[in-house]
Protein backbone atom coordinates (compact mmCIF):
# COMPACT_ATOMS: atom_id res chain seq x y z
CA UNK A 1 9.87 28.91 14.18
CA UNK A 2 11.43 27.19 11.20
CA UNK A 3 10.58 23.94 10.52
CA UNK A 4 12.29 20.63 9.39
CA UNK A 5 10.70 19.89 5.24
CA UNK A 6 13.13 16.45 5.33
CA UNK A 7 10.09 13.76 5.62
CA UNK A 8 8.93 15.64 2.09
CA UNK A 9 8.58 12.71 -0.40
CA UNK A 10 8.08 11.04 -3.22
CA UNK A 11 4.19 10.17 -2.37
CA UNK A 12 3.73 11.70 1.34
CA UNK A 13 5.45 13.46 4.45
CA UNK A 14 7.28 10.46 6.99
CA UNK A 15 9.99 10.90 9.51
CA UNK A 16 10.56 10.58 13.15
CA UNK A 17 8.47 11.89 16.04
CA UNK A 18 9.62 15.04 16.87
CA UNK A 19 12.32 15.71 15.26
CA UNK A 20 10.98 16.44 11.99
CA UNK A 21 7.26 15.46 12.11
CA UNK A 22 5.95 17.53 14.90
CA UNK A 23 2.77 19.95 15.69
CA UNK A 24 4.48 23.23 14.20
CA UNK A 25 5.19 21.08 10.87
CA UNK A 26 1.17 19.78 11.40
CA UNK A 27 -0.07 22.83 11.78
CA UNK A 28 1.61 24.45 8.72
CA UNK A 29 0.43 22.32 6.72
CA UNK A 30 -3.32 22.71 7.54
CA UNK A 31 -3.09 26.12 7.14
CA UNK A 32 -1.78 25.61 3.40
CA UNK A 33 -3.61 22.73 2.44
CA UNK A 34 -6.64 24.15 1.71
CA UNK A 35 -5.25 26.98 -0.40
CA UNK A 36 -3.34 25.25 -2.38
CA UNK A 37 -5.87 22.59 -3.05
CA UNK A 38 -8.41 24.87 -3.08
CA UNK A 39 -10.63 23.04 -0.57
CA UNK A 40 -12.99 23.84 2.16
CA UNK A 41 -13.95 20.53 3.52
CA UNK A 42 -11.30 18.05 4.03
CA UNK A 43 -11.78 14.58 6.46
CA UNK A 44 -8.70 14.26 8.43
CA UNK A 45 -7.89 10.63 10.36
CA UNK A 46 -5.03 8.79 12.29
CA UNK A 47 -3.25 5.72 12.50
CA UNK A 48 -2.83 4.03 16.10
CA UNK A 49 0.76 5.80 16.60
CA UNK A 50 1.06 7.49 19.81
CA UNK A 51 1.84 10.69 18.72
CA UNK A 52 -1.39 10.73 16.09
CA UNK A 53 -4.12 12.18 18.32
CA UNK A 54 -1.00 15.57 19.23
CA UNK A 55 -0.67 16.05 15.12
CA UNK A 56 -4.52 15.71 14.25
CA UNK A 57 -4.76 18.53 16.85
CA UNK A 58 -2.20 20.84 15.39
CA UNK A 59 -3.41 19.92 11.63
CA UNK A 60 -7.07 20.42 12.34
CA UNK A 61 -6.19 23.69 13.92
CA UNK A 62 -4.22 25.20 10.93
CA UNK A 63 -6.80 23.93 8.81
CA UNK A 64 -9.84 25.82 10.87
CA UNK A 65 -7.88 28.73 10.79
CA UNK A 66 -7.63 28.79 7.04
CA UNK A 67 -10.89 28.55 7.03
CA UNK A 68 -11.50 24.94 6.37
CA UNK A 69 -14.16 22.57 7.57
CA UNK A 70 -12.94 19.58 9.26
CA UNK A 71 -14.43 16.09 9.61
CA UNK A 72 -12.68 13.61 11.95
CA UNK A 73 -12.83 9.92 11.72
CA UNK A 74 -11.07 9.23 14.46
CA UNK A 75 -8.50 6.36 14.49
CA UNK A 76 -8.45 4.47 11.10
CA UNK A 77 -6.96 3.07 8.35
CA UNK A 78 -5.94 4.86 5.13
CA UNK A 79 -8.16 3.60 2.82
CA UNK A 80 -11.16 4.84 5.08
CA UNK A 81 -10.14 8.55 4.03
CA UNK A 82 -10.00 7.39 0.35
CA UNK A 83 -13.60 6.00 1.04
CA UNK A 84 -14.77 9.15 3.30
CA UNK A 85 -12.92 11.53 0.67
CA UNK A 86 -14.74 9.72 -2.15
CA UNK A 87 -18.19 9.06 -0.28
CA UNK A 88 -18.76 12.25 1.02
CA UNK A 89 -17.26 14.32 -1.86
CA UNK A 90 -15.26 15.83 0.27
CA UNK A 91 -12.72 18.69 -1.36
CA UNK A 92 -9.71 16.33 0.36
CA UNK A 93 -8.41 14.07 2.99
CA UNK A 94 -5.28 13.70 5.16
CA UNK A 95 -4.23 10.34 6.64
CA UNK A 96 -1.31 10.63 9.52
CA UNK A 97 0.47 7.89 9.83
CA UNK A 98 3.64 6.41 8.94
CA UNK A 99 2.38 3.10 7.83
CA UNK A 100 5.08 -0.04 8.33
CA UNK A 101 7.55 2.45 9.53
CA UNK A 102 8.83 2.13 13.35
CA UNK A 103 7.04 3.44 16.10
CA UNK A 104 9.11 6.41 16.52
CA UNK A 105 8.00 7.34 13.12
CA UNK A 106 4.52 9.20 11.88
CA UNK A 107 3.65 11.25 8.45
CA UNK A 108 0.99 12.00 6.38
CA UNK A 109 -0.85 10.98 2.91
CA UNK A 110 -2.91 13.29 0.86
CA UNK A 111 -5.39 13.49 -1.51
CA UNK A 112 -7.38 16.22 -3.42
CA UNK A 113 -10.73 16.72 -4.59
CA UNK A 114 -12.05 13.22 -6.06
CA UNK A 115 -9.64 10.80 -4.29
CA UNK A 116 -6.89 12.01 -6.24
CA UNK A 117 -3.20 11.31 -5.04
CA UNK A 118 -0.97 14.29 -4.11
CA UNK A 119 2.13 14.10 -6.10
CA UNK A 120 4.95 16.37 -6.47
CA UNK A 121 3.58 17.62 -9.71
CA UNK A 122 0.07 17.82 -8.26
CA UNK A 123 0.71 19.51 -5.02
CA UNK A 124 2.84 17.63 -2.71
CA UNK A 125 5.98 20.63 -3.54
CA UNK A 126 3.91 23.52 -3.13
CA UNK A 127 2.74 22.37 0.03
CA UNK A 128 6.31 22.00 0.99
CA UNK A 129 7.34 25.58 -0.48
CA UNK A 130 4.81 27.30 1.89
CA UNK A 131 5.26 25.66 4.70
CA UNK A 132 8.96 26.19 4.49
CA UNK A 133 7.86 30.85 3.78
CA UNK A 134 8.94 31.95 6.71
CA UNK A 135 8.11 35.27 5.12
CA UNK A 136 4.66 34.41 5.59
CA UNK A 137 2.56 36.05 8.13
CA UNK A 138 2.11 32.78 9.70
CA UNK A 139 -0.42 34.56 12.43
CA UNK A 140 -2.68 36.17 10.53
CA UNK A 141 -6.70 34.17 10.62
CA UNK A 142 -8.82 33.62 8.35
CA UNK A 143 -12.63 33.32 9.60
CA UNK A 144 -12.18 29.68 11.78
CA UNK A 145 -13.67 26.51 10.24
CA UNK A 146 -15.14 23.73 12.44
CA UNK A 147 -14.41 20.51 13.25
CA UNK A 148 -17.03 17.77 13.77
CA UNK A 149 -16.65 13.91 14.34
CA UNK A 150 -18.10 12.33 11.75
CA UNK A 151 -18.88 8.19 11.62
CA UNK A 152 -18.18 6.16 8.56
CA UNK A 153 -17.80 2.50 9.73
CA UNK A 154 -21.43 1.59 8.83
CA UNK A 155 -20.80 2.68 4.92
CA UNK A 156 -17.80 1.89 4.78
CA UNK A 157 -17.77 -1.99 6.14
CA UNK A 158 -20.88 -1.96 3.57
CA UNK A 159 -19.22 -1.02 1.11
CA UNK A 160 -16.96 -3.80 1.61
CA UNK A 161 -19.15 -6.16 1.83
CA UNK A 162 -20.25 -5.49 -1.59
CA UNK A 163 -17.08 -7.03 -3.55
CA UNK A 164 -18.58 -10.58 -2.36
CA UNK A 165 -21.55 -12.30 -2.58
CA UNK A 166 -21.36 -12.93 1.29
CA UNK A 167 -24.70 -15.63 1.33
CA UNK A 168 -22.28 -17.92 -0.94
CA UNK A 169 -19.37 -17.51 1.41
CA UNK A 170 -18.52 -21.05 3.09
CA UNK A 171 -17.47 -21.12 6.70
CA UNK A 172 -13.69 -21.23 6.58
CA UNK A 173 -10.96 -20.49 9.13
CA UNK A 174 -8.95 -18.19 8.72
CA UNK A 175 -5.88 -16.37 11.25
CA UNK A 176 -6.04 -12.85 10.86
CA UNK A 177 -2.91 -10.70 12.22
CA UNK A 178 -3.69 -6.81 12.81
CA UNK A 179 -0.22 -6.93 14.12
CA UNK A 180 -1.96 -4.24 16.78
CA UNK A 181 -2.35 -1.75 14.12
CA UNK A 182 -5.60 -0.10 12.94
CA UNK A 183 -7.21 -3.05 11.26
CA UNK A 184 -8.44 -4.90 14.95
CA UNK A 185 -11.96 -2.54 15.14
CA UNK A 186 -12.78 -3.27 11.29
CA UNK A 187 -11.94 -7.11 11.74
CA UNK A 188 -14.20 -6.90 14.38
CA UNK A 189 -17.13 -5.08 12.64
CA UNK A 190 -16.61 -7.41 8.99
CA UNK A 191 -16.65 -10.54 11.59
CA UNK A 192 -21.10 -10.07 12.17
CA UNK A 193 -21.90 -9.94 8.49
CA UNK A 194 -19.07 -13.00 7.41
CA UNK A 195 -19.82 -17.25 8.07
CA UNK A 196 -15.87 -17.26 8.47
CA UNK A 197 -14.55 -18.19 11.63
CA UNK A 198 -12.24 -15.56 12.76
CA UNK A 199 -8.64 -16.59 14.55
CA UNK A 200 -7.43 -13.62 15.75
CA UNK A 201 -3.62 -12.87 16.22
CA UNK A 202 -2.85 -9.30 17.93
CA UNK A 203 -6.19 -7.79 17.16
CA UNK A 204 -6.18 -5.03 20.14
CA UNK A 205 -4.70 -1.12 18.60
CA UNK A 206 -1.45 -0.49 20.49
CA UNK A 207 0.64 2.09 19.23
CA UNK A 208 3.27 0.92 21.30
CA UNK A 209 3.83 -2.17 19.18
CA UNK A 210 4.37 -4.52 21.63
CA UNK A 211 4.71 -7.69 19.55
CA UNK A 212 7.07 -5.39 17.07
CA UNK A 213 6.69 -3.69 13.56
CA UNK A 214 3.49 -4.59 11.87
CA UNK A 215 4.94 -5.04 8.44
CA UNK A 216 4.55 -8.63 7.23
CA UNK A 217 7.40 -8.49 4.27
CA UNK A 218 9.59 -8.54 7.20
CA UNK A 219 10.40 -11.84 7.59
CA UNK A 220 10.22 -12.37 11.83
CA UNK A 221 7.04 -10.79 11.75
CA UNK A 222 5.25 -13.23 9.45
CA UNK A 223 6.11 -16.38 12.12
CA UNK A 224 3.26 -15.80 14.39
CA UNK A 225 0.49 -15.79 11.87
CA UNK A 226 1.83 -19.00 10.52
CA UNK A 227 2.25 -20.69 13.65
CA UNK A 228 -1.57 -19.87 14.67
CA UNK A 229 -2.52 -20.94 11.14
CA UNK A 230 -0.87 -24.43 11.25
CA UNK A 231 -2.04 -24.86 15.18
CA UNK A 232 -5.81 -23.79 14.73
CA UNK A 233 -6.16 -25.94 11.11
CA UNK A 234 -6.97 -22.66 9.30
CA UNK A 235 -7.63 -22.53 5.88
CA UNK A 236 -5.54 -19.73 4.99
CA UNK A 237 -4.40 -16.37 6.80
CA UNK A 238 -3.77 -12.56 6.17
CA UNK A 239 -1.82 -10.19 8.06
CA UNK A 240 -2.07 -6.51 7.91
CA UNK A 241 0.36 -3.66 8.15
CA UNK A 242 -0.21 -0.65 10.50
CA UNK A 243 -2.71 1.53 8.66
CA UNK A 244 -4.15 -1.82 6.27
CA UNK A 245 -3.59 -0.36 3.15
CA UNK A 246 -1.72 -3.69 2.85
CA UNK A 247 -2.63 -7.17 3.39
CA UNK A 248 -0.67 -10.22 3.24
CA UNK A 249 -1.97 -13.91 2.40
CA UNK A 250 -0.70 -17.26 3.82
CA UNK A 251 -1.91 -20.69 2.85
CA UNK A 252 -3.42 -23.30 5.08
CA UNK A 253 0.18 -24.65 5.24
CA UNK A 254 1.21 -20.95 6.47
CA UNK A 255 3.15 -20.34 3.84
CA UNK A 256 3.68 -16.86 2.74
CA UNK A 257 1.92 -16.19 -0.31
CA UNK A 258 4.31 -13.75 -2.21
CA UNK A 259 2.29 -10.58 -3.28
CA UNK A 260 2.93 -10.76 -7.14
CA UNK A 261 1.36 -14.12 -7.16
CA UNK A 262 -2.03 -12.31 -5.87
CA UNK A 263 -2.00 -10.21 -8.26
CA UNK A 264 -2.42 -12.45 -10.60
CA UNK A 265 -4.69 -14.21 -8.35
CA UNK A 266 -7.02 -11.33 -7.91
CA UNK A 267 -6.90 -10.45 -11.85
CA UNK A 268 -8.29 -13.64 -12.64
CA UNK A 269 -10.91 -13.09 -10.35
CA UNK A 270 -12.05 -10.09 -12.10
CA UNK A 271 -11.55 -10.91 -15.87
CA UNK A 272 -13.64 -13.56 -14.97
CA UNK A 273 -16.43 -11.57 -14.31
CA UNK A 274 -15.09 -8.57 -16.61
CA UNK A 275 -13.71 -10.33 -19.98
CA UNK A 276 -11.80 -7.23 -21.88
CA UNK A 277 -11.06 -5.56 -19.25
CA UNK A 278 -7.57 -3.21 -18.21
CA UNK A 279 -5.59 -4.77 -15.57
CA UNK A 280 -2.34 -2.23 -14.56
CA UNK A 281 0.93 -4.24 -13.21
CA UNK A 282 4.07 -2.73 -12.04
CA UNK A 283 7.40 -3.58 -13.29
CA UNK A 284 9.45 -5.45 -10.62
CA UNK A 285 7.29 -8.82 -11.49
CA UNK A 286 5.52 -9.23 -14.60
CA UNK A 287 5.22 -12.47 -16.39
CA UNK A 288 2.68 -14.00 -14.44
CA UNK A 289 0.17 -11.30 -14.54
CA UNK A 290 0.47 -11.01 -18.47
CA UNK A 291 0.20 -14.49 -18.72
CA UNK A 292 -3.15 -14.84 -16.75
CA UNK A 293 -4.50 -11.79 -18.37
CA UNK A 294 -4.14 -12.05 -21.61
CA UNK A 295 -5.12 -15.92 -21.27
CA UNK A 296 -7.99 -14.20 -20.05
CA UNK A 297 -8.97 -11.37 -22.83
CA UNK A 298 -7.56 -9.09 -20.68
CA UNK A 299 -5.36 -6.06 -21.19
CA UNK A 300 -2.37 -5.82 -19.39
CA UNK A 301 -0.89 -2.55 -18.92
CA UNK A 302 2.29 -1.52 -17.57
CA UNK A 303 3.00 1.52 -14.81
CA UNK A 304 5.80 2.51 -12.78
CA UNK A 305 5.50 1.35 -8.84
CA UNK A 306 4.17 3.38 -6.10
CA UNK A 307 0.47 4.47 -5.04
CA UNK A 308 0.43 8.14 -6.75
CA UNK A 309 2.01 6.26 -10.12
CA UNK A 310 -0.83 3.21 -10.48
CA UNK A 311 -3.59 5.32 -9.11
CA UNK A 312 -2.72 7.65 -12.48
CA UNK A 313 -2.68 5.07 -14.47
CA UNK A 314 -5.76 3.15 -13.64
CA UNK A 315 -7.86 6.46 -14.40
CA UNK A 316 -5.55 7.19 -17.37
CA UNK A 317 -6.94 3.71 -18.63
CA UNK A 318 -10.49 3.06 -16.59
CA UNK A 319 -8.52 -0.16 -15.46
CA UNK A 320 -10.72 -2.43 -13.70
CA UNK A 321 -7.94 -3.65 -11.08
CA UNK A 322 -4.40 -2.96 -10.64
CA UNK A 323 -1.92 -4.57 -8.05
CA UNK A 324 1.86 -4.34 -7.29
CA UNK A 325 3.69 -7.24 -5.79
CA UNK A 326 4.44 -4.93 -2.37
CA UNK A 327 0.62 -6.07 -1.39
CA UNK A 328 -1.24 -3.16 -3.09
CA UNK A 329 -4.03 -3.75 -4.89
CA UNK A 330 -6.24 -0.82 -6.52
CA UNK A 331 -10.05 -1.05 -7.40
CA UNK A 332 -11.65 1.32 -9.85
CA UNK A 333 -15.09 0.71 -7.87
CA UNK A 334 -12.81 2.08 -4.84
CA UNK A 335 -12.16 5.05 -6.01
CA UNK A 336 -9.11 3.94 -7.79
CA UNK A 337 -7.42 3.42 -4.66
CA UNK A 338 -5.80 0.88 -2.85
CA UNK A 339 -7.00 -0.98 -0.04
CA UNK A 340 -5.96 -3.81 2.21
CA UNK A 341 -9.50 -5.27 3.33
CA UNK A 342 -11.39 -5.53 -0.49
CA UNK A 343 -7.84 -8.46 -1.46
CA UNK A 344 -8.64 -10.68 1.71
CA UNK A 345 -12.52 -10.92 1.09
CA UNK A 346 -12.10 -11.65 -2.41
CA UNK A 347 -9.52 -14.00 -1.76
CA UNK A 348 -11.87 -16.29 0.96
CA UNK A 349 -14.53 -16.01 -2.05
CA UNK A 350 -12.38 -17.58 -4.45
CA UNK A 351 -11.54 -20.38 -1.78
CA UNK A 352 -15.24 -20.63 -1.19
CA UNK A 353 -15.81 -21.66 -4.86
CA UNK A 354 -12.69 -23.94 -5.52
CA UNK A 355 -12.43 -27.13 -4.72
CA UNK A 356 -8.50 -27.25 -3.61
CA UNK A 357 -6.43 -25.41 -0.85
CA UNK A 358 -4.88 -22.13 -1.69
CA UNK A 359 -1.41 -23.42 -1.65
CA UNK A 360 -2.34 -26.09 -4.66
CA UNK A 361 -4.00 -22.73 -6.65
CA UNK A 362 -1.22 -20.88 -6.01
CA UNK A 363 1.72 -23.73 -7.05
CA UNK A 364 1.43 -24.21 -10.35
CA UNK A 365 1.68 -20.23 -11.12
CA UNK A 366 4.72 -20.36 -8.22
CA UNK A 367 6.63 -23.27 -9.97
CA UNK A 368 5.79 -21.51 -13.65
CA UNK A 369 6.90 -18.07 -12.99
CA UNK A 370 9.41 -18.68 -9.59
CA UNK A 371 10.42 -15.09 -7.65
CA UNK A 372 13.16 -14.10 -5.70
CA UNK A 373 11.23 -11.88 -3.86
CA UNK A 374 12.13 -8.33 -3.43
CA UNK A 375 15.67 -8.08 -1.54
CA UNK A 376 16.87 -4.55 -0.42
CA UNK A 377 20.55 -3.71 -0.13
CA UNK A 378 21.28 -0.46 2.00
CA UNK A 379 23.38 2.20 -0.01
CA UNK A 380 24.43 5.50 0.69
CA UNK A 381 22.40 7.76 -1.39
CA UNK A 382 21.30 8.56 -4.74
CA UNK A 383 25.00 8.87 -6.53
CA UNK A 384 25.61 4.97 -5.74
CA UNK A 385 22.50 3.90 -6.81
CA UNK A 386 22.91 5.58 -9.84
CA UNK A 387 26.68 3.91 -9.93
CA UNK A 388 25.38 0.35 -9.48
CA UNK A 389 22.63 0.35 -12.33
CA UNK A 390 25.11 2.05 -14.53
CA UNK A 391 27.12 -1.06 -13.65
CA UNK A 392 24.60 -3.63 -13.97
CA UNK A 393 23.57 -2.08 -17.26
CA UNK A 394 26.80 -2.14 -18.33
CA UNK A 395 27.40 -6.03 -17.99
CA UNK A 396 23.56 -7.17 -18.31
CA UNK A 397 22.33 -4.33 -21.24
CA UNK A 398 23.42 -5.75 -24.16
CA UNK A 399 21.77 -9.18 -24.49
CA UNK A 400 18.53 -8.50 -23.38
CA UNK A 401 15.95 -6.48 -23.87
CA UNK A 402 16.52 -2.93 -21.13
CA UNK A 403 13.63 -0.60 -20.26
CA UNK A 404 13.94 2.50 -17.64
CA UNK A 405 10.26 2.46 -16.64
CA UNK A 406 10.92 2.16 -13.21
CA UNK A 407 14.42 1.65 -12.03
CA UNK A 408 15.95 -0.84 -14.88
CA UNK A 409 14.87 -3.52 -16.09
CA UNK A 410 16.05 -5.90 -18.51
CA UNK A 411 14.49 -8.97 -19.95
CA UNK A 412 15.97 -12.44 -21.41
CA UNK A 413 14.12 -14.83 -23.41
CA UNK A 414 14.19 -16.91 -19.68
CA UNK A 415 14.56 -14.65 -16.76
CA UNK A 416 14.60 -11.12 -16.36
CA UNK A 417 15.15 -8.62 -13.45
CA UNK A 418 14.15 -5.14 -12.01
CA UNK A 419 16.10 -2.91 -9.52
CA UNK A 420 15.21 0.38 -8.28
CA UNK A 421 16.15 2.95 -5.75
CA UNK A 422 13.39 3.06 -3.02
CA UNK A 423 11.57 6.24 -2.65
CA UNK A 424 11.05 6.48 0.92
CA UNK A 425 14.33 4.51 2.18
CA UNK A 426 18.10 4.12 1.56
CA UNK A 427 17.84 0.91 -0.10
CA UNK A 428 18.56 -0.40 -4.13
CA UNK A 429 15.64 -3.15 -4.74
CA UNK A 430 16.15 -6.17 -6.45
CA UNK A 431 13.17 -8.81 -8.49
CA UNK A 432 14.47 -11.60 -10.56
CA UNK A 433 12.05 -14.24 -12.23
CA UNK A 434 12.51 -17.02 -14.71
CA UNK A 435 10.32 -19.27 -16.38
CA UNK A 436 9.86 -22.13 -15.07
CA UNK A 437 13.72 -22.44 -13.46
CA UNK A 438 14.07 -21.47 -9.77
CA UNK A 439 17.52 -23.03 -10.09
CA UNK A 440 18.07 -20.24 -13.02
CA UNK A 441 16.44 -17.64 -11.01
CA UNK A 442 18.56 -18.38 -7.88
CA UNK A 443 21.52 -18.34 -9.85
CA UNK A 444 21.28 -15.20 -11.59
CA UNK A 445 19.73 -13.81 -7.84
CA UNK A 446 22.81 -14.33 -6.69
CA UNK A 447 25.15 -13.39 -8.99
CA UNK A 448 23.79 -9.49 -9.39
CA UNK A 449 23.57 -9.69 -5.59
CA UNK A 450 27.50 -10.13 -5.99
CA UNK A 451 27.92 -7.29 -7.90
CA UNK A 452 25.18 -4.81 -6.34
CA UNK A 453 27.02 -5.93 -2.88
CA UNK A 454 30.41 -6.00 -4.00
């Protein structure tokens, strides 16, 4: 049976349940994996999605009968298959989910031996290319692997534990939002080692989603976590996205904390502790972070966005931390990876040593360096994209300072911009910053908005 290769992309497989991510897709990819990645043991894992528990069947199947040894963790997040990949030295992991996608939706993320991302230049198309031979003798068995159910949660919440010094932790209140994704169990484990009090805000797993998408840059689902922060006097809050490789702060006001800011945030944090130190940034935002890390003795050091892009980079340069403003933050004591639960805990540290709410740290670095935030315009494919940066280039290119990184991005002595393509949707992505001149920022905002739109 021929199957649908469309989900294929830039950093994993996502599309909608069945119609192109289904069991015969699953299945044909565990029987590939392990040959191509040469691998023989390889921890496999799902999201909360309904349709996770039908794919982990059909992948761990092809995988067996390539002759691969599987070890299932059960319902998780994606970082937990960077830690189990990484912990157990296992030859890979696969993660299905979809992550902030739609219910309809599920996927999967890979990595190789060594918590290494799967990339298109790594593995990610030859995966595809087999799985689309339908001249392979798809029933043909190899001597059947096993699959055992393996439990993590104890090293891994330790493991967490270990980026604070929990016995100077004070006891704050904070609202935590799972949004009913994967994050409610490991809340729920953190909560007996931590002094904070815990408000929690749609902490049971539901794949069905019954209190909508949980993706906090979406503006209607951020309300709820601020309205339980402001009602229970909380000291700040954090929301997660459906698989928690993302987290999202909001201060005791419940203000949303935009993610660039916490990048900066969380690279002071380390440079304090690490003068001299790497610290990789992503080029939608960018002033802030260079500002606090070379203030610091840092090094800041530029990458294009998206997981399998940073993750490079911070091994390419033994960088300490990296973060992008989309709420991903990568820890070289993490395997390099990303994760949504190490940001949080560092975050309630730093409150538990300052003297002053988060939204008075965060405002003077919000009013130096103001943000648009990242606004998406829907296009129709790849030509117009390419015809509207042509464009903006065109009018913009000349008195500033252009760089094709990722997307374009040009720079003025007082505000600069980035737009991109997304990888994964239909959408052109626009950043603008200034220094010190929302009014500037807003203005200029606005006025490529015209022209991207128009």
């Amino acid at each position: 049976m021929a199957v649908n290769t469309s989900g294929f992309g830039a950093y994993d497989i996502r599309g909608v349940y069945p119609e192109s991510i289904n069991q015969e897709l699953a299945y044909r990819v565990g029987r590939v994996f392990p040959e191509i990645l040469d691998a023989k043991k390889v921890v496999v894992g799902h999201d909360i999605r309904l349709s996770g528990s039908t794919l982990f069947d059909a992948l761990a199947r092809g995988l067996t009968e390539a002759g691969c040894d599987v070890y299932d963790i059960g319902q998780c997040g994606t970082e937990m298959i960077y830690f189990a990949t990484g912990f157990h030295d296992f030859d890979g992991g696969i993660m299905i989910t979809a992550s902030h996608n739609p219910k309809e939706y599920n996927g999967m993320k890979f990595v190789g031996k060594g918590v290494r991302p799967i990339s298109p230049k790594t593995g990610l198309l030859a995966v595809k290319a087999a799985v689309e031979d339908e001249s392979r003798d798809w029933s043909f068995r190899k001597a059947t692997g096993t699959v055992r159910r393996i439990d993590i949660l104890p090293d891994y919440v330790k493991c967490l534990l270990s980026y604070v010094d929990v016995k100077n932790l004070k006891p704050l209140k904070v609202v935590i939002n799972t949004g009913n994704g994967s994050a409610g169990p490991i809340i729920n484990e953190l909560e007996k080692f931590l002094p904070f009090e815990i408000v929690k805000v749609h902490n049971n797993p539901n794949g069905y989603f019954p209190n909508g998408v949980p993706n906090p840059l979406l503006q209607d689902a951020r309300e709820e976590t601020s309205k339980a922060i402001v009602e229970s006097g909380a000291d700040c809050g954090v929301a997660f996205d459906g698989d928690f490789d993302r987290c999202f702060l909001f201060d005791e006001t419940g203000g949303f904390i935009e993610g660039y800011y916490m990048v900066g945030f969380l690279a002071e944090a380390f440079l304090a502790k690490n003068s001299g130190e790497k610290i990789i940034y992503d080029p939608r935002d960018i002033w802030n972070t260079i500002d606090i890390v070379e203030r610091l003795g840092g090094k800041p050091v530029m990458s294009r966005s998206g997981h399998v892009y940073i993750k490079e980079m911070m091994r390419a340069e033994n960088a300490i931390y990296g973060g992008e403003m989309s709420a991903h933050h990568y820890f070289r004591d993490f395997y390099y990876c990303d994760s949504g639960m190490i940001p949080w805990l560092l975050v309630l540290e730093l409150l538990s040593k300052a003297d002053k709410p988060l939204s008075v740290l965060m405002a003077d670095r919000i009013a130096k360096y103001p943000v648009s935030g990242e606004i998406n315009t829907k296009v129709s494919g790849v030509n117009k994209v390419k015809e509207i940066m042509s464009r903006i280039e065109e009018r913009y290119g000349a008195g500033g300072k252009v760089y094709h990184i990722d997307g374009l991005s040009i720079d003025f002595d007082d505000w600069r911009f980035n737009l991109r393509g997304s990888q994964t949707e239909p959408y052109i992505r626009l950043n603008v910053e200034s220094r010190g001149d929302k009014a500037l920022m807003e203005t200029k905002r606005d006025e490529l908005l015209s022209i991207i739109r128009g």
